[in-house]
C-alpha atoms as a PDB file:
ATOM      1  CA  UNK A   1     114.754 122.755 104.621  1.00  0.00           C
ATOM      2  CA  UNK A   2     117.328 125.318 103.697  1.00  0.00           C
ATOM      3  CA  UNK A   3     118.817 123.098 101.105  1.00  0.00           C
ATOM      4  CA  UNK A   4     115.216 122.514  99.545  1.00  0.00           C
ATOM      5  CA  UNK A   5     114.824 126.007  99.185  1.00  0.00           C
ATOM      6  CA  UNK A   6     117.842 126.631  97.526  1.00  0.00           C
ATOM      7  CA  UNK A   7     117.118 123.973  95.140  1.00  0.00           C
ATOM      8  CA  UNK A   8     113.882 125.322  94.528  1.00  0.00           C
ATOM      9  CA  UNK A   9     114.831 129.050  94.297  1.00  0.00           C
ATOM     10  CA  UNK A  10     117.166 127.162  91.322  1.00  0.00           C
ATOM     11  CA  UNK A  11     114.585 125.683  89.924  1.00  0.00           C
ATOM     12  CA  UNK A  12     111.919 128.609  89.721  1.00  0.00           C
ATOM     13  CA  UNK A  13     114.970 131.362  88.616  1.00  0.00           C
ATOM     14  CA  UNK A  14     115.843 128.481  85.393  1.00  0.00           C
ATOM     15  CA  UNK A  15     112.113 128.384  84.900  1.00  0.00           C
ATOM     16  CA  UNK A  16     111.912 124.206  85.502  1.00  0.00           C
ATOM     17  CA  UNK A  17     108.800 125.362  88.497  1.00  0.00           C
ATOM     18  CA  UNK A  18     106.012 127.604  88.550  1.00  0.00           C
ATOM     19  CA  UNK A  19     105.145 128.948  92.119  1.00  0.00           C
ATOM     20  CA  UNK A  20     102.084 130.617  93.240  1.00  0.00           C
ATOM     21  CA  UNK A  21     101.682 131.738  97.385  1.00  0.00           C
ATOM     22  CA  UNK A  22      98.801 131.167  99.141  1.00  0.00           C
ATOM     23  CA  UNK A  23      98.702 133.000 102.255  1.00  0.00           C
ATOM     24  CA  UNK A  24     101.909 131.871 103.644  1.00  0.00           C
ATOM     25  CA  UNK A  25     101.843 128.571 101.725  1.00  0.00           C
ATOM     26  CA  UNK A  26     104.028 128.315  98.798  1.00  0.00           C
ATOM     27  CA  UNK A  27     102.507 125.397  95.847  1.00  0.00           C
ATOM     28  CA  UNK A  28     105.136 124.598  93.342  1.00  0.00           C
ATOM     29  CA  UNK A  29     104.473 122.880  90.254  1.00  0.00           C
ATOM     30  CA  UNK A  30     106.420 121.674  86.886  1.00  0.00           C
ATOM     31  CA  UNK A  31     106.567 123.922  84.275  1.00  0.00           C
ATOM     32  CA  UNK A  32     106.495 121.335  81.821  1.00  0.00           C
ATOM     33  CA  UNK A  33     104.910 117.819  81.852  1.00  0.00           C
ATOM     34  CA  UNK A  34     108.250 116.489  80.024  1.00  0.00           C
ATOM     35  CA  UNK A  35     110.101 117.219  82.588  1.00  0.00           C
ATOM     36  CA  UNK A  36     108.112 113.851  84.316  1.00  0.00           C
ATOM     37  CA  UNK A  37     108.741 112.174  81.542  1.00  0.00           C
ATOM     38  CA  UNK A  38     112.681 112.523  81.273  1.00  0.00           C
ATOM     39  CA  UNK A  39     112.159 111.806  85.048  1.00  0.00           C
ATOM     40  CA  UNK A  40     110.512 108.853  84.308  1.00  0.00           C
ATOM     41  CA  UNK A  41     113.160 107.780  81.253  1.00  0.00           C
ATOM     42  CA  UNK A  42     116.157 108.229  83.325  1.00  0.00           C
ATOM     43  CA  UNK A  43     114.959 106.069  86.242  1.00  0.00           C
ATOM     44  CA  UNK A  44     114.015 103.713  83.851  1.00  0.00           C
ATOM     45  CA  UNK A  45     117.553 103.323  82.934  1.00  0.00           C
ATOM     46  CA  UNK A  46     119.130 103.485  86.106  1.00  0.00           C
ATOM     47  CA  UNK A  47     116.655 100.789  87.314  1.00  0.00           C
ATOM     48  CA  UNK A  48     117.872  98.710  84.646  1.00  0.00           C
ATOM     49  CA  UNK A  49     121.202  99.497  85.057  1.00  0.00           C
ATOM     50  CA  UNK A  50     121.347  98.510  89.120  1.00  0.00           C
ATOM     51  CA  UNK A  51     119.624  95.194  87.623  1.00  0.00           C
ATOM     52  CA  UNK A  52     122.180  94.561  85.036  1.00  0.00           C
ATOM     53  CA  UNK A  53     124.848  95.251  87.819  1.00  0.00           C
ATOM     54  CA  UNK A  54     122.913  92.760  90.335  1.00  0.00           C
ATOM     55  CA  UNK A  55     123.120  90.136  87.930  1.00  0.00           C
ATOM     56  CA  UNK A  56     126.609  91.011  87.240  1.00  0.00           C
ATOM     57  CA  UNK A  57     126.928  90.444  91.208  1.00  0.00           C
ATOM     58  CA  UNK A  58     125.486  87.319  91.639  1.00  0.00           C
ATOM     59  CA  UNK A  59     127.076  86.082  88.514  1.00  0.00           C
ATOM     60  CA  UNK A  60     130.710  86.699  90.799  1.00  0.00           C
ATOM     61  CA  UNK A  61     129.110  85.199  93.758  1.00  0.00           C
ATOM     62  CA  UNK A  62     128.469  81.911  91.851  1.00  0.00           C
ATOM     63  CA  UNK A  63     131.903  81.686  90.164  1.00  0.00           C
ATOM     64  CA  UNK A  64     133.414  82.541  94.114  1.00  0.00           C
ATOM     65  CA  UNK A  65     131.750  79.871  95.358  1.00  0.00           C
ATOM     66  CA  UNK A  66     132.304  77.646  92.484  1.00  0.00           C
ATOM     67  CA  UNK A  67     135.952  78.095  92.939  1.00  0.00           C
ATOM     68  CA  UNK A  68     135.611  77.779  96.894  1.00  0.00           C
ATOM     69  CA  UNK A  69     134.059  74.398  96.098  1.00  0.00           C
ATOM     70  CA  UNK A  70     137.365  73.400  94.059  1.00  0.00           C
ATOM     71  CA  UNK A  71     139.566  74.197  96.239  1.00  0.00           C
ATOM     72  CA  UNK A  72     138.014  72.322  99.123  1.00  0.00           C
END
């Protein structure tokens, strides 16, 4: 929790969150809907970049056990 609260003190001071207390409940929201959206782009391209490097993976698995196959 301490961590999350230091990321979200860095977050509302650089204006990224808005934060409004209820009693002693704290709601945070974005301050900005593009924020999502660059979310949204840059897991996009990591997600295609772990796929990219899983067919990279099982492109070297095939060619290791094509050359096991040789050798036996």
């Amino acid at each position: 929790m301490a961590n999350l609260s230091q990321h979200l003190a860095v977050m509302r001071s650089t204006n990224i969150v808005n934060s409004r207390r209820e009693g002693v409940t704290i709601y945070y929201s974005l301050s900005d809907k593009r924020i999502m959206q660059a979310f949204n782009i840059i897991t996009e391209i990591l997600m295609n970049q772990l796929d990219r490097d899983e067919k990279l993976r099982q492109e070297f698995v095939l060619h290791l056990q094509d050359t096991n196959a040789e050798l036996e």
